[in-house]
PDB file of N, CA and C in Angstrom:
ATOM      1  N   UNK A   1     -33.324  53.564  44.998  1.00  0.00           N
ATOM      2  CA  UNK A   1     -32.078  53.730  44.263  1.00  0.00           C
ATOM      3  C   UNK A   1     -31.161  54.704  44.996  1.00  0.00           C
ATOM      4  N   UNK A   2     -31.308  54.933  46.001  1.00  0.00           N
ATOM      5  CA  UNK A   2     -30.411  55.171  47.566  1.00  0.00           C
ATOM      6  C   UNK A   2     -28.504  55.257  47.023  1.00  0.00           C
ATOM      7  N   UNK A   3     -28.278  53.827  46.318  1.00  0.00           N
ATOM      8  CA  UNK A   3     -26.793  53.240  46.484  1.00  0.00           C
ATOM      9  C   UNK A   3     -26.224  53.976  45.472  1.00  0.00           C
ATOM     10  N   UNK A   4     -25.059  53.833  45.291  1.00  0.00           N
ATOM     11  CA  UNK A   4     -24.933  54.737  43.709  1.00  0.00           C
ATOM     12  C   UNK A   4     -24.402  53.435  42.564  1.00  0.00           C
ATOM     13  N   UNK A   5     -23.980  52.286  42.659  1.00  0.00           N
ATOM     14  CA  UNK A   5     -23.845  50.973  42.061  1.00  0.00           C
ATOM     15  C   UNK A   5     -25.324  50.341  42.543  1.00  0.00           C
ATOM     16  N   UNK A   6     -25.667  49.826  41.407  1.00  0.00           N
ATOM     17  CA  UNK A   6     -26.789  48.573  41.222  1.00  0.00           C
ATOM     18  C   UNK A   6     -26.416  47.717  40.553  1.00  0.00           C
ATOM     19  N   UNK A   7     -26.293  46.462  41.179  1.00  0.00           N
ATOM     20  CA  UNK A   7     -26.487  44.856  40.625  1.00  0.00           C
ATOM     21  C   UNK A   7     -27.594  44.878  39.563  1.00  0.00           C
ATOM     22  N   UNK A   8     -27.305  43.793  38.749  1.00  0.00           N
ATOM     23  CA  UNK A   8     -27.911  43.652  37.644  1.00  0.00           C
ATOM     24  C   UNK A   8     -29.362  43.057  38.156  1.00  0.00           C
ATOM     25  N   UNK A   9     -29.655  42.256  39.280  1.00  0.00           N
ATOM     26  CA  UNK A   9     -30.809  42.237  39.595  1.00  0.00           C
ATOM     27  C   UNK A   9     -31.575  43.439  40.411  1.00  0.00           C
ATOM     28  N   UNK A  10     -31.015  44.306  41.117  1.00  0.00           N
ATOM     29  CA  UNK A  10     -31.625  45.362  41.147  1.00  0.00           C
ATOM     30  C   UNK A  10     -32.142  46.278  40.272  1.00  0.00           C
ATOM     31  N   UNK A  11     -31.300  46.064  39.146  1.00  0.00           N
ATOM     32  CA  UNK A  11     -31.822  46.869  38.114  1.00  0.00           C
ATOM     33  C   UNK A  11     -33.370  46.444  37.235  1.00  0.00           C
ATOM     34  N   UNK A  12     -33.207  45.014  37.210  1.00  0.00           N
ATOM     35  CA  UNK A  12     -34.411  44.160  36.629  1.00  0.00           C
ATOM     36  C   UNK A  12     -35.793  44.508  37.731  1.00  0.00           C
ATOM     37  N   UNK A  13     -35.551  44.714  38.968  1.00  0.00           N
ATOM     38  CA  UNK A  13     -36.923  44.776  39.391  1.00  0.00           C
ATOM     39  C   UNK A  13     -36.707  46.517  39.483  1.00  0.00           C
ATOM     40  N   UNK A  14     -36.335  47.608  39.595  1.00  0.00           N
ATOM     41  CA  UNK A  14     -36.223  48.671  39.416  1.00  0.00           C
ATOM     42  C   UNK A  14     -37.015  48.916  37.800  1.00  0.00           C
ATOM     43  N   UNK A  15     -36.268  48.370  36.741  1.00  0.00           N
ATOM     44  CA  UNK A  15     -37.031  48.385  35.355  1.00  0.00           C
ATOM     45  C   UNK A  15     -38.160  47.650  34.893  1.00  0.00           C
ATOM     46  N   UNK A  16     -38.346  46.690  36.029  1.00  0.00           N
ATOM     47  CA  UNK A  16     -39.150  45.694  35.548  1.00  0.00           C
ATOM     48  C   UNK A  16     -39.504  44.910  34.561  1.00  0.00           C
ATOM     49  N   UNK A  17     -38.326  44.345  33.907  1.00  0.00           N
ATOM     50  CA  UNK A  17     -37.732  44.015  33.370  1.00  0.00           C
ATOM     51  C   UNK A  17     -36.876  42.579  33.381  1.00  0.00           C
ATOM     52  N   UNK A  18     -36.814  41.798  32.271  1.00  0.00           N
ATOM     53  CA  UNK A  18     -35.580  40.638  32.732  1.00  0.00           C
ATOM     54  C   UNK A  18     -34.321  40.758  32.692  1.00  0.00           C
ATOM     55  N   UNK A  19     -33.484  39.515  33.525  1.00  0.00           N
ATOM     56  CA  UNK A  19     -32.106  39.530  33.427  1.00  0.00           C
ATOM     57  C   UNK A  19     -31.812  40.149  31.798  1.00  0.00           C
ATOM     58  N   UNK A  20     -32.186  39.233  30.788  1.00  0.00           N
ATOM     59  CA  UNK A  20     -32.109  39.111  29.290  1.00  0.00           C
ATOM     60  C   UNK A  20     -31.857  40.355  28.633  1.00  0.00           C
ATOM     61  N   UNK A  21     -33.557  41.115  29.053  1.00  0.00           N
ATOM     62  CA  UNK A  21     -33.502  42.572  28.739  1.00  0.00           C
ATOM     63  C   UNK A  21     -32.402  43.682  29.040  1.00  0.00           C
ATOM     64  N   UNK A  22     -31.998  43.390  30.493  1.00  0.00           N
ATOM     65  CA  UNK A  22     -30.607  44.253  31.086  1.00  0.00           C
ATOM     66  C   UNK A  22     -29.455  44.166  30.635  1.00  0.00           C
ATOM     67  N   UNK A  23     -29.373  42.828  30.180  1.00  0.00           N
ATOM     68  CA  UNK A  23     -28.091  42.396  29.854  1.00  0.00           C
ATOM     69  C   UNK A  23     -28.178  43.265  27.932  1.00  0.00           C
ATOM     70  N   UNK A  24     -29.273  43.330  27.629  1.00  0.00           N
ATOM     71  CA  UNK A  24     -29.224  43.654  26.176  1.00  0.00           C
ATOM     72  C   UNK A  24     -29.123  45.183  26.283  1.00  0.00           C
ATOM     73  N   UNK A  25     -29.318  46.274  27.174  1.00  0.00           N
ATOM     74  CA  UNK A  25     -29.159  47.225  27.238  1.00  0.00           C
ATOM     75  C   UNK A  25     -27.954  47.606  27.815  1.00  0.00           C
ATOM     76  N   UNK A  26     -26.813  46.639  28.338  1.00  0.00           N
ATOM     77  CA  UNK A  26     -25.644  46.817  28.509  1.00  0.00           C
ATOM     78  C   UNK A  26     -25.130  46.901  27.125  1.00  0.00           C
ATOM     79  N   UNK A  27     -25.210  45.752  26.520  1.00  0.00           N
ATOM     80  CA  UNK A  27     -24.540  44.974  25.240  1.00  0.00           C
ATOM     81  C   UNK A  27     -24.497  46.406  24.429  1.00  0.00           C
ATOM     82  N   UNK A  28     -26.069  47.013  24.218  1.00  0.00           N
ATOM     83  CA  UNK A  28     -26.258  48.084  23.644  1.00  0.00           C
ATOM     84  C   UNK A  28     -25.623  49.330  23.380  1.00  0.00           C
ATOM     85  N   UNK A  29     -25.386  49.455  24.650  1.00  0.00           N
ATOM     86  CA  UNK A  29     -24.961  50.934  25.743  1.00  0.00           C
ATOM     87  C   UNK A  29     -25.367  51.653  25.724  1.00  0.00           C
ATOM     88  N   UNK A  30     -27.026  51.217  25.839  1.00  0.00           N
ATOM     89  CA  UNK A  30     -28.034  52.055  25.925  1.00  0.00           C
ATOM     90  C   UNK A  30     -27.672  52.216  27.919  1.00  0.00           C
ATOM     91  N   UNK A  31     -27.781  51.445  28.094  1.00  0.00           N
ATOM     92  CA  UNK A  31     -27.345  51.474  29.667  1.00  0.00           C
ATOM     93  C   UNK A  31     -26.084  51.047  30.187  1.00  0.00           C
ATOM     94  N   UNK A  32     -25.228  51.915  30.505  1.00  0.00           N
ATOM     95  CA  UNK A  32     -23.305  52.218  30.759  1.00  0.00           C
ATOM     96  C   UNK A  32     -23.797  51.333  32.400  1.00  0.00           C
ATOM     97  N   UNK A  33     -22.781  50.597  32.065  1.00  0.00           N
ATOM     98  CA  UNK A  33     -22.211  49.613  32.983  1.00  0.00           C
ATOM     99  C   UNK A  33     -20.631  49.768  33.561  1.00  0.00           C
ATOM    100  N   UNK A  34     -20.368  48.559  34.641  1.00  0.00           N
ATOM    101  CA  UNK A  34     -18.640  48.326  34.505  1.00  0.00           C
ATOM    102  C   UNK A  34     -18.822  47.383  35.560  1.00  0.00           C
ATOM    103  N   UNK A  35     -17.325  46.813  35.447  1.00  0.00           N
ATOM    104  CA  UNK A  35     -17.568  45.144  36.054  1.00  0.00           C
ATOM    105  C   UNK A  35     -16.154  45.523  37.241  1.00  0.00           C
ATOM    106  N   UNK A  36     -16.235  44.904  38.076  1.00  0.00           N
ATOM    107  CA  UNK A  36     -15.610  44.693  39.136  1.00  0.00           C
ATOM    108  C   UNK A  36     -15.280  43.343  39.446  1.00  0.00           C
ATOM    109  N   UNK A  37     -13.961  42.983  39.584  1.00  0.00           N
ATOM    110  CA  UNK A  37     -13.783  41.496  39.289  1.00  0.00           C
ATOM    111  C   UNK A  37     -14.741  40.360  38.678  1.00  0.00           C
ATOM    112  N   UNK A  38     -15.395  39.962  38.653  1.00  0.00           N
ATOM    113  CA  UNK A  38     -16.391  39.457  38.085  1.00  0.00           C
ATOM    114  C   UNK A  38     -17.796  39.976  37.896  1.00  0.00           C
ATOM    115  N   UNK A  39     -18.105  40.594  38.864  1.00  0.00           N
ATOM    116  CA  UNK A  39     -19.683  41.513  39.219  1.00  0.00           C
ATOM    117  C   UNK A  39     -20.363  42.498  37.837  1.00  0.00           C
ATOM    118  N   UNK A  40     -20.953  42.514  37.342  1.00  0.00           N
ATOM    119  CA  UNK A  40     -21.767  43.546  37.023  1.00  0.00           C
ATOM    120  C   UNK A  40     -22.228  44.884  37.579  1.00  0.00           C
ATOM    121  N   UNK A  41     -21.932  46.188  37.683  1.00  0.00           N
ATOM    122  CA  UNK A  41     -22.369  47.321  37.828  1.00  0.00           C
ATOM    123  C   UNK A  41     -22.678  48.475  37.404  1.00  0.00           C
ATOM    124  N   UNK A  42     -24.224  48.869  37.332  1.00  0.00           N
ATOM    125  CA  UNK A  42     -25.094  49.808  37.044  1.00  0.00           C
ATOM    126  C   UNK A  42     -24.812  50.706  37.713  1.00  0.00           C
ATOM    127  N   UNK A  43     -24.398  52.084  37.636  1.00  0.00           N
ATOM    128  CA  UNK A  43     -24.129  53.476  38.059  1.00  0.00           C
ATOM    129  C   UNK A  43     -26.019  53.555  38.330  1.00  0.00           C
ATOM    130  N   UNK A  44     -26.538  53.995  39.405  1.00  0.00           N
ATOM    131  CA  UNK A  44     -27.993  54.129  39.261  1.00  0.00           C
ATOM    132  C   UNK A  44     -28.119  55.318  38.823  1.00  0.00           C
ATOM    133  N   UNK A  45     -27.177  56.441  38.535  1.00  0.00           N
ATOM    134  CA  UNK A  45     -27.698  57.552  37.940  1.00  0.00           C
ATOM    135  C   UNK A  45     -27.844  57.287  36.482  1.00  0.00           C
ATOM    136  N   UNK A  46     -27.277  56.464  35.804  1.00  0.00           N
ATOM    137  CA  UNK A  46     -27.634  55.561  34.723  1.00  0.00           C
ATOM    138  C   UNK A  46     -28.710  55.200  34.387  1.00  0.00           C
ATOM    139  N   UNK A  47     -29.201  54.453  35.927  1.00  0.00           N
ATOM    140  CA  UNK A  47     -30.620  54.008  35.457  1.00  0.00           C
ATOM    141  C   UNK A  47     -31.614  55.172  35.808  1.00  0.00           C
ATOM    142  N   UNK A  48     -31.410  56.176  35.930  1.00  0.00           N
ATOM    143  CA  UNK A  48     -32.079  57.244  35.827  1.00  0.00           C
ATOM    144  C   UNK A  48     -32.175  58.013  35.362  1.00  0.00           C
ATOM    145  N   UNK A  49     -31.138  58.043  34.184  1.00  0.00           N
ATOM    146  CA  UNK A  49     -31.153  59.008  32.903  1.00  0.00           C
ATOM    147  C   UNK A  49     -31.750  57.920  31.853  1.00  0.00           C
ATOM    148  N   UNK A  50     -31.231  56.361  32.010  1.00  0.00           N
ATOM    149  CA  UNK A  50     -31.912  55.835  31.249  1.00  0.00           C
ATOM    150  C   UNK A  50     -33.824  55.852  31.117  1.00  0.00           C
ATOM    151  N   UNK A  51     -33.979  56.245  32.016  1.00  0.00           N
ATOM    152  CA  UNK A  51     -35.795  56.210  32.590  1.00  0.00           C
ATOM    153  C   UNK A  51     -36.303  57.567  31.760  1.00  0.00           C
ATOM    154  N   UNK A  52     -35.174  58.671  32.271  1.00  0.00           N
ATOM    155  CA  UNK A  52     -35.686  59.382  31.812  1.00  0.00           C
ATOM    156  C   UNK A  52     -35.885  59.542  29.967  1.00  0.00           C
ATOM    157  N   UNK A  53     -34.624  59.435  29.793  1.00  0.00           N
ATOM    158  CA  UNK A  53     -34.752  59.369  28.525  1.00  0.00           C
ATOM    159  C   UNK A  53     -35.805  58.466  27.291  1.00  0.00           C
ATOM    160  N   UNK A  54     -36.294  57.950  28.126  1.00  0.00           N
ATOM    161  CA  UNK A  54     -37.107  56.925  27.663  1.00  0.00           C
ATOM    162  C   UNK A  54     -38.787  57.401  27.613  1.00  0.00           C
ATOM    163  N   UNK A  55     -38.906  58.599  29.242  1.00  0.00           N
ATOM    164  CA  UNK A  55     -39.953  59.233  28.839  1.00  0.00           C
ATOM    165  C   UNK A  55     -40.224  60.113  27.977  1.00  0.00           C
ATOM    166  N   UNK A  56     -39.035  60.688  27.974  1.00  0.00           N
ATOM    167  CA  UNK A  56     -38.582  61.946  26.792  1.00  0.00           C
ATOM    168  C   UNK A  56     -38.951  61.479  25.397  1.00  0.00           C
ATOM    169  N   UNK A  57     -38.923  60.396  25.082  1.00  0.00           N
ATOM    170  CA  UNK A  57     -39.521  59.703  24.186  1.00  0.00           C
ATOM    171  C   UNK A  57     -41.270  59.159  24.233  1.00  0.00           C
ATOM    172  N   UNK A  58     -41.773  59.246  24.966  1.00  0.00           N
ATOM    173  CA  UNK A  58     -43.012  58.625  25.580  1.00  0.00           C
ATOM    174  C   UNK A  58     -43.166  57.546  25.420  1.00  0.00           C
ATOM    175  N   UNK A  59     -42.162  56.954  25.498  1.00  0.00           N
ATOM    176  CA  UNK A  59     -41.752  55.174  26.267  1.00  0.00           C
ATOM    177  C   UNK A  59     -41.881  54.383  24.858  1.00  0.00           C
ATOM    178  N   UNK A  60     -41.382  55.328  23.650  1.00  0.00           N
ATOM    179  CA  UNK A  60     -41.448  54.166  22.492  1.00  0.00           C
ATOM    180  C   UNK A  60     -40.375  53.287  22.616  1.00  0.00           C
ATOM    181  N   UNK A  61     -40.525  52.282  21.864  1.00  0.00           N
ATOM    182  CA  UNK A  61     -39.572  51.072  22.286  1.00  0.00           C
ATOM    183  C   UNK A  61     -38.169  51.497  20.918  1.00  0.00           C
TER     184      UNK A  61
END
């Protein structure tokens, strides 16, 4: 997680996880997104507060 934008399929094998699931944690805003002409983009510090926050919880759903 090097880049500071992640594609929505980077994010799925990063979370391990499906398209479905990612797309529902956008919808959510559990995970902050933004689109670029058509594209999908994940801030990866996003997906790394999202991680964390999730342990902070001890990964309840």
């Amino acid at each position: 997680m090097t880049d500071q934008l992640m594609t929505v399929r980077e994010v799925t094998a990063t979370l391990k996880v499906g398209r479905t699931k990612v797309y529902d944690l956008i919808r959510t805003r559990e995970l902050p997104s933004l689109t670029i002409g058509r594209s999908r983009r994940i801030p990866a510090q996003a997906v790394r507060a999202y991680l964390a926050s999730r342990m902070d919880l001890g990964g309840a759903a």
